[in-house]
Protein backbone atom coordinates (compact mmCIF):
# COMPACT_ATOMS: atom_id res chain seq x y z
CA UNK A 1 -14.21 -38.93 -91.71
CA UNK A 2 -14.19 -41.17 -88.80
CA UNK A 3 -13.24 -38.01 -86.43
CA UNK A 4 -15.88 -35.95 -88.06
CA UNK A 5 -18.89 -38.39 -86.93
CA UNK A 6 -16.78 -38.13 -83.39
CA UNK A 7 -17.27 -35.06 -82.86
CA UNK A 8 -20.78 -34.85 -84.03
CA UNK A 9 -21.61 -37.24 -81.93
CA UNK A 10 -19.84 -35.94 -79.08
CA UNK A 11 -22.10 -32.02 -79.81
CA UNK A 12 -24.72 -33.36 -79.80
CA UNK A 13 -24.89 -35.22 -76.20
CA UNK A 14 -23.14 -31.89 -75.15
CA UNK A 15 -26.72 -30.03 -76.03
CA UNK A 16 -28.93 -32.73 -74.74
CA UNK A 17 -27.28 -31.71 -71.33
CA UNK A 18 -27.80 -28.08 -72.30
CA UNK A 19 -31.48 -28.49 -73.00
CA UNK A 20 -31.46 -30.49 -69.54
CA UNK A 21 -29.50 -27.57 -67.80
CA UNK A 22 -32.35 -24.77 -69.23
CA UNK A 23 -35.43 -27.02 -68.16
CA UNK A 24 -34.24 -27.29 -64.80
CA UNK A 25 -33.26 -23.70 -64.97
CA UNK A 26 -36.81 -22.57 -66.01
CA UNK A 27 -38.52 -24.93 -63.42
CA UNK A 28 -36.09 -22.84 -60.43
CA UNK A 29 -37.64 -19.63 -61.97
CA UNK A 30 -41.06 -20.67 -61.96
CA UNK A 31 -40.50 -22.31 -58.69
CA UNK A 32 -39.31 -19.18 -57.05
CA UNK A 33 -41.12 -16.46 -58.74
CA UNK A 34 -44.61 -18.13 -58.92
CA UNK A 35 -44.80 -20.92 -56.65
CA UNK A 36 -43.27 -19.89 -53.24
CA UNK A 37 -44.74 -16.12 -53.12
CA UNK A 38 -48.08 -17.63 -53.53
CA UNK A 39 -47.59 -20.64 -51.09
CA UNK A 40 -46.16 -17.97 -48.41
CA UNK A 41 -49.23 -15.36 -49.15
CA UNK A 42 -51.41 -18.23 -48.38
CA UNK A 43 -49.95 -19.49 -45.08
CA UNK A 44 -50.33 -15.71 -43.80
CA UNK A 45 -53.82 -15.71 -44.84
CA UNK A 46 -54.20 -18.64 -42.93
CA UNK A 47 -52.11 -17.11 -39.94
CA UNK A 48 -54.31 -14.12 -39.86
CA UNK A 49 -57.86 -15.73 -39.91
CA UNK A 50 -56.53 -18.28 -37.04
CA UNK A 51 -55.54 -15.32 -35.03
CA UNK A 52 -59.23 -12.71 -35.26
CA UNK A 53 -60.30 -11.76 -32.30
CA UNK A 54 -63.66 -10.84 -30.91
CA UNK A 55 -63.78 -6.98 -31.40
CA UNK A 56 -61.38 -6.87 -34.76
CA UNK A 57 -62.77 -5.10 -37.64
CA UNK A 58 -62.70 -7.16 -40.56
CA UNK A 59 -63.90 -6.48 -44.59
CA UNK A 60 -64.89 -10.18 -46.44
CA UNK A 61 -63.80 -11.01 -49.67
CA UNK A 62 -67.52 -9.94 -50.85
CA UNK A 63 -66.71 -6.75 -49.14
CA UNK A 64 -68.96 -6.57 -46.49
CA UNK A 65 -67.52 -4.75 -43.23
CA UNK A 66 -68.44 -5.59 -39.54
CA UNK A 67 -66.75 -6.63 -36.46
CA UNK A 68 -66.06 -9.80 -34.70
CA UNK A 69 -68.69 -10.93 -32.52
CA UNK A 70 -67.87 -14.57 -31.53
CA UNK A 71 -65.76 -16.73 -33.17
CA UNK A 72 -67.39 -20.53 -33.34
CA UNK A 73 -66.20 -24.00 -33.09
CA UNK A 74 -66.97 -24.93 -36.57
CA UNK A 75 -64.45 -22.91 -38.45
CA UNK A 76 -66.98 -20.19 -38.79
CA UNK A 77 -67.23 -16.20 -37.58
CA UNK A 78 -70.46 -14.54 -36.63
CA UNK A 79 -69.75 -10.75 -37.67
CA UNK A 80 -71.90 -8.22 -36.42
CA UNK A 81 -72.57 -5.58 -39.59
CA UNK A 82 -74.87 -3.48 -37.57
CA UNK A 83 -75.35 -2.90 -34.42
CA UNK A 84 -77.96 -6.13 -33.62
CA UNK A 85 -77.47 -7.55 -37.02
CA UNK A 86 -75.32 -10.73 -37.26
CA UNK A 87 -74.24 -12.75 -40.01
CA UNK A 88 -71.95 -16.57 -40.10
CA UNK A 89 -69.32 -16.20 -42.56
CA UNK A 90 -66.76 -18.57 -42.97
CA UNK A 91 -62.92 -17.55 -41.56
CA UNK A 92 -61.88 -18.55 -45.00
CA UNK A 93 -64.32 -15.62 -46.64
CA UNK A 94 -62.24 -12.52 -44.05
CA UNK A 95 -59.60 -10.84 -46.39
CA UNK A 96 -56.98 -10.37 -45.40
CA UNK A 97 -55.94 -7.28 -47.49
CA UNK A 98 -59.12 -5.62 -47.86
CA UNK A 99 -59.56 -5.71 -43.83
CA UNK A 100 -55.73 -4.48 -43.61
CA UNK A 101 -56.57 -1.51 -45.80
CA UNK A 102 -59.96 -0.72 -43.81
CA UNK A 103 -57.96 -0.59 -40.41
CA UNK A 104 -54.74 1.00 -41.83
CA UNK A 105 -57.07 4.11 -42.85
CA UNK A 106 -59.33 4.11 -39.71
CA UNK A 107 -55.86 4.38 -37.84
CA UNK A 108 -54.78 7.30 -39.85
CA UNK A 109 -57.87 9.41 -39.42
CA UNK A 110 -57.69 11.15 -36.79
CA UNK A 111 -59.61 11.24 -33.51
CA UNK A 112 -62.05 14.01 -33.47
């Protein structure tokens, strides 16, 4: 009887370190599926407002299209969406894939 409760004993702190092993487990999944895609998408957002230029064509997240006119010293853009109409958007507001879609198909048009 004595060996029975023994061995119980012994399954059941056995599975505690299985449940352990399967948390951990699911947090590495989540981890690498969820959290570091999205942490890496938003340091290249970041990359590519840092780096507009006076003259890039950019799209914001509203959609509105323009150009780069001058790029100011508080963190903002003023986009020109016509020529001698200007607006101040925030860098934060350019996206990044709707403005790499806009140039990607003005690059494959072709000249005429």
């Amino acid at each position: 009887m004595t060996s029975l409760v023994i061995f119980l004993q012994a399954q059941g702190g056995g599975a505690g370190y299985m449940q352990l092993i399967l948390l951990v487990g699911m947090i590495l999944v989540f981890w690498l599926f969820m959290i570091r895609p999205q942490a890496k998408k938003a340091k290249q957002a970041k990359s590519f407002q840092e780096n507009l230029q006076k003259g890039d064509k950019i799209v914001t997240i509203a959609g509105i299209h323009g150009r780069v006119n001058k790029m100011n010293e508080d963190g903002t853009i003023e986009m020109e969406t016509s020529p001698g109409s200007y607006m101040k958007v925030e860098k934060s507001a350019i996206s990044m894939e709707m403005t790499a879609n806009v140039n990607k198909a003005t690059a494959a048009t072709p000249a005429k």
